[in-house]
N, C-alpha and C. Protein backbone atom coordinates (compact mmCIF):
# COMPACT_ATOMS: atom_id res chain seq x y z
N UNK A 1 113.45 80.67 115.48
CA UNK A 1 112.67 80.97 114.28
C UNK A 1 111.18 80.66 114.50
N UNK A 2 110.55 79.52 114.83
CA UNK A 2 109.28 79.56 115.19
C UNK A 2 108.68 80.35 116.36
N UNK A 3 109.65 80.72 117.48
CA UNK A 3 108.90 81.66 118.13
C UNK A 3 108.73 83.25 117.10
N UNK A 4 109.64 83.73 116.22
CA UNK A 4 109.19 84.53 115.63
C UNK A 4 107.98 84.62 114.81
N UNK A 5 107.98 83.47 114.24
CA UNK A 5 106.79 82.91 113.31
C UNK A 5 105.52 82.94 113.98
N UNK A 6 105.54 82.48 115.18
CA UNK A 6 104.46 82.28 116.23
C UNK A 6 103.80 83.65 116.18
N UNK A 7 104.63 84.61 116.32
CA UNK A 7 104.16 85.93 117.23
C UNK A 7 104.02 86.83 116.11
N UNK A 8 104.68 86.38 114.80
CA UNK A 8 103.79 86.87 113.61
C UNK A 8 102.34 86.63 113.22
N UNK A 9 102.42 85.25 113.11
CA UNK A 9 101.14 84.56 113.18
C UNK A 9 99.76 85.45 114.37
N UNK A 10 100.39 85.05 115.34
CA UNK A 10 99.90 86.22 116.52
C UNK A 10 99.15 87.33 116.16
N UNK A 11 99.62 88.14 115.86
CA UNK A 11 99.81 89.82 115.44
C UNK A 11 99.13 89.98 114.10
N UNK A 12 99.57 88.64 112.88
CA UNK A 12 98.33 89.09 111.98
C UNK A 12 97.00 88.67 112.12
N UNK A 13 97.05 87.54 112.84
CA UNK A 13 95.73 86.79 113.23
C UNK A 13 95.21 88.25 114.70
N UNK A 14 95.62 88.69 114.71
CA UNK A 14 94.99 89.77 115.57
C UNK A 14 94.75 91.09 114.76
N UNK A 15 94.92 91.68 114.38
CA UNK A 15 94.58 92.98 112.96
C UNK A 15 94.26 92.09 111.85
N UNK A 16 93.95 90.72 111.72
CA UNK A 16 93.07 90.68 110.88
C UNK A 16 91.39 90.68 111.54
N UNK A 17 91.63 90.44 112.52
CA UNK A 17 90.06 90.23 113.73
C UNK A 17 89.54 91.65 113.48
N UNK A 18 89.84 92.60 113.66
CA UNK A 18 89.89 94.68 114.03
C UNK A 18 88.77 94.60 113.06
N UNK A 19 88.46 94.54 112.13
CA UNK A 19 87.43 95.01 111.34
C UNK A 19 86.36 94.04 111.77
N UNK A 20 86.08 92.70 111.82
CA UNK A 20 84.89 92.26 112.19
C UNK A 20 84.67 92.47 113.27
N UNK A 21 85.21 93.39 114.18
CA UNK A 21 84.63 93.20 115.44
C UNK A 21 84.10 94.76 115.13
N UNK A 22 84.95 95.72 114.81
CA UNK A 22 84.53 97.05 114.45
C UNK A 22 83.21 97.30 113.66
N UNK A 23 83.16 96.27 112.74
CA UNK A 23 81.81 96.85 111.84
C UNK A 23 80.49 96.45 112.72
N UNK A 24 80.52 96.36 113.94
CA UNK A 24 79.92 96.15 114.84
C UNK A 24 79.10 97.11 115.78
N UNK A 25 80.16 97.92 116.03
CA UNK A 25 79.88 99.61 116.34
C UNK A 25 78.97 99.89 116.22
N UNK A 26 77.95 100.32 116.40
CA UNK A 26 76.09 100.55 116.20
C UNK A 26 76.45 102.55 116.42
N UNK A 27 77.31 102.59 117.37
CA UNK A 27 77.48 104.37 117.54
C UNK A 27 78.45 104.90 116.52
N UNK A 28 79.14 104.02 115.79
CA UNK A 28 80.30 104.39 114.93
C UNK A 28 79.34 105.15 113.83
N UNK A 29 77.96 104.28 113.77
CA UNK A 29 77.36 104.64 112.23
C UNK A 29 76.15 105.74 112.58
N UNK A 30 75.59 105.59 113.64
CA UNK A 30 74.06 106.19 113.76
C UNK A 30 74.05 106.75 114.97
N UNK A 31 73.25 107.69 115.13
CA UNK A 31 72.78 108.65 116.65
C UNK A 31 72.09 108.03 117.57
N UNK A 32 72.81 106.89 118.28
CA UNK A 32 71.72 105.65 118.82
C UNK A 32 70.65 106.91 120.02
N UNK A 33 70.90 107.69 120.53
CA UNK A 33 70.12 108.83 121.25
C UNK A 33 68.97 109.70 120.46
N UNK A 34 69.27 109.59 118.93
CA UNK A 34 68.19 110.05 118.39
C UNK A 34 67.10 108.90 118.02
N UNK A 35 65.49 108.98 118.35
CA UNK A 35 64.68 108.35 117.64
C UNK A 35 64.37 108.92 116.40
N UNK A 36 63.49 107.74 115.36
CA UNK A 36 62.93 108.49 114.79
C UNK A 36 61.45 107.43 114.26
N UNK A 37 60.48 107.98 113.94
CA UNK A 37 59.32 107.28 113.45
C UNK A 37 58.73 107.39 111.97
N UNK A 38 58.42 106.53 110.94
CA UNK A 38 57.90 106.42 109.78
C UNK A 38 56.78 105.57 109.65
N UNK A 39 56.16 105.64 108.97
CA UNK A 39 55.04 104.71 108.43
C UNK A 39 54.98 104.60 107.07
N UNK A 40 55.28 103.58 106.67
CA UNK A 40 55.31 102.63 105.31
C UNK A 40 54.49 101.24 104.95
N UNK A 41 55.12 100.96 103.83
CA UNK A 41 54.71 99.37 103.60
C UNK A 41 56.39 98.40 103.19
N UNK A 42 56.39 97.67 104.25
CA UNK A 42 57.49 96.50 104.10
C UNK A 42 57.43 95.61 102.85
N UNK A 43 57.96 96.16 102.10
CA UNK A 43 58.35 95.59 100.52
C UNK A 43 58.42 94.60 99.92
N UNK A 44 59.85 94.38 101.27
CA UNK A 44 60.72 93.20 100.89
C UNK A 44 61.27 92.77 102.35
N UNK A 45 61.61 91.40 102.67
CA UNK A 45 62.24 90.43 103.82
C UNK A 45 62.95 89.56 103.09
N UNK A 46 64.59 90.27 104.26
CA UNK A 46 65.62 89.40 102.98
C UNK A 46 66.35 89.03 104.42
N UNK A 47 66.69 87.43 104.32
CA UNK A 47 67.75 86.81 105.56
C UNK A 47 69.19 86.53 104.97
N UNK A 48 69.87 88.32 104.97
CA UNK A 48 70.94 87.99 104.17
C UNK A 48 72.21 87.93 105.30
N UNK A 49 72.81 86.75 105.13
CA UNK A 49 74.08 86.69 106.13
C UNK A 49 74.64 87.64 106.58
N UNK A 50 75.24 87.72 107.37
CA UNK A 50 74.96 87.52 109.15
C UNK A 50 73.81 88.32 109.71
N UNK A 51 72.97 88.96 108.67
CA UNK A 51 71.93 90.05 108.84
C UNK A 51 70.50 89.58 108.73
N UNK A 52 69.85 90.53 109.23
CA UNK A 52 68.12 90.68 108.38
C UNK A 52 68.19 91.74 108.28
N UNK A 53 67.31 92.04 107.08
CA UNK A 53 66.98 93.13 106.32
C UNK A 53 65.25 93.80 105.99
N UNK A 54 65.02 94.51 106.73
CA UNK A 54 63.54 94.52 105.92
C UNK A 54 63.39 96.00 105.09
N UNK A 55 62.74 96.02 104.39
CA UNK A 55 62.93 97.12 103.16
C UNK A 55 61.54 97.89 102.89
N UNK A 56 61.19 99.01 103.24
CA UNK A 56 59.68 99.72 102.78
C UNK A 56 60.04 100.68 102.21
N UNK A 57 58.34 101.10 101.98
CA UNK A 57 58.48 102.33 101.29
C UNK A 57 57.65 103.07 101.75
N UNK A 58 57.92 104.92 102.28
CA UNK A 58 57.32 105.36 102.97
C UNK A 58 56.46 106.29 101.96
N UNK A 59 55.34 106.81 101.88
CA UNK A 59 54.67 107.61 101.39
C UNK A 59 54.46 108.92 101.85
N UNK A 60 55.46 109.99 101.29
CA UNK A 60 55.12 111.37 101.76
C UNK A 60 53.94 111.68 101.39
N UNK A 61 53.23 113.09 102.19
CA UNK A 61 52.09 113.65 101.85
C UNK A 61 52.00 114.55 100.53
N UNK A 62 53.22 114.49 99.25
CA UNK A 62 53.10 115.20 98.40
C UNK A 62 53.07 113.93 97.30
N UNK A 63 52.96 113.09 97.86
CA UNK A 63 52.75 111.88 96.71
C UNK A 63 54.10 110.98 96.29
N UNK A 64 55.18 111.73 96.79
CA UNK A 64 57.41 111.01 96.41
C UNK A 64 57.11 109.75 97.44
N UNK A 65 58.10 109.21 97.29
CA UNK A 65 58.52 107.77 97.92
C UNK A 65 59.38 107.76 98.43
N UNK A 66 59.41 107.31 99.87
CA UNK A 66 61.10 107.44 100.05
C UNK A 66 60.96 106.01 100.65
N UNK A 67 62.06 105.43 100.29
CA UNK A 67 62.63 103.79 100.46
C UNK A 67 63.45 104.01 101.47
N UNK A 68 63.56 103.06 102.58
CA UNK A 68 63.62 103.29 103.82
C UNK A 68 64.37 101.24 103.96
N UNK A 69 66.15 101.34 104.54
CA UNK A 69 66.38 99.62 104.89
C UNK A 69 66.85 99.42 106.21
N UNK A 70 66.23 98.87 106.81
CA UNK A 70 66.71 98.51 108.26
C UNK A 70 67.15 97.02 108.37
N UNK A 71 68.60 97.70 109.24
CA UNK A 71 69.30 95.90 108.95
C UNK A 71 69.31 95.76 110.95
N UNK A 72 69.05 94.16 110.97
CA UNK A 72 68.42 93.94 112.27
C UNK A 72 70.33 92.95 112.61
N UNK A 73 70.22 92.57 113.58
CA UNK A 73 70.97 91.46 114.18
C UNK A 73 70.65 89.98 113.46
């Protein structure tokens, strides 16, 4: 009985790991091969767990706003 228990234990303590290691993926979410460049003003600096965050706002040439969040390591 405890070796069954063990290797349950095992198995959920292992598919429970799968997602924090997955949301990790940097290619899962974005075209790491595409660049791209903006010019804004940085808003806001937020040190939100396990992340950084910095937050602008870019100024098109027709006068709109586009809000722009880059989350760092």
């Amino acid at each position: 009985m405890k070796k069954i228990f063990g290797l349950l234990a095992i198995v959920a303590l292992s598919l429970a790991a799968k997602p924090a290691v997955a949301h990790h993926a940097l290619q899962a979410e974005f075209d790491t091969a595409k660049r791209g460049e903006f010019t804004g003003t940085l808003t806001k600096f937020a040190m939100i767990n396990p992340h950084v965050r910095w937050f602008f706002d870019e100024k098109k040439a027709d006068g709109s706003v586009v809000k722009w969040e880059i989350t760092g390591a």
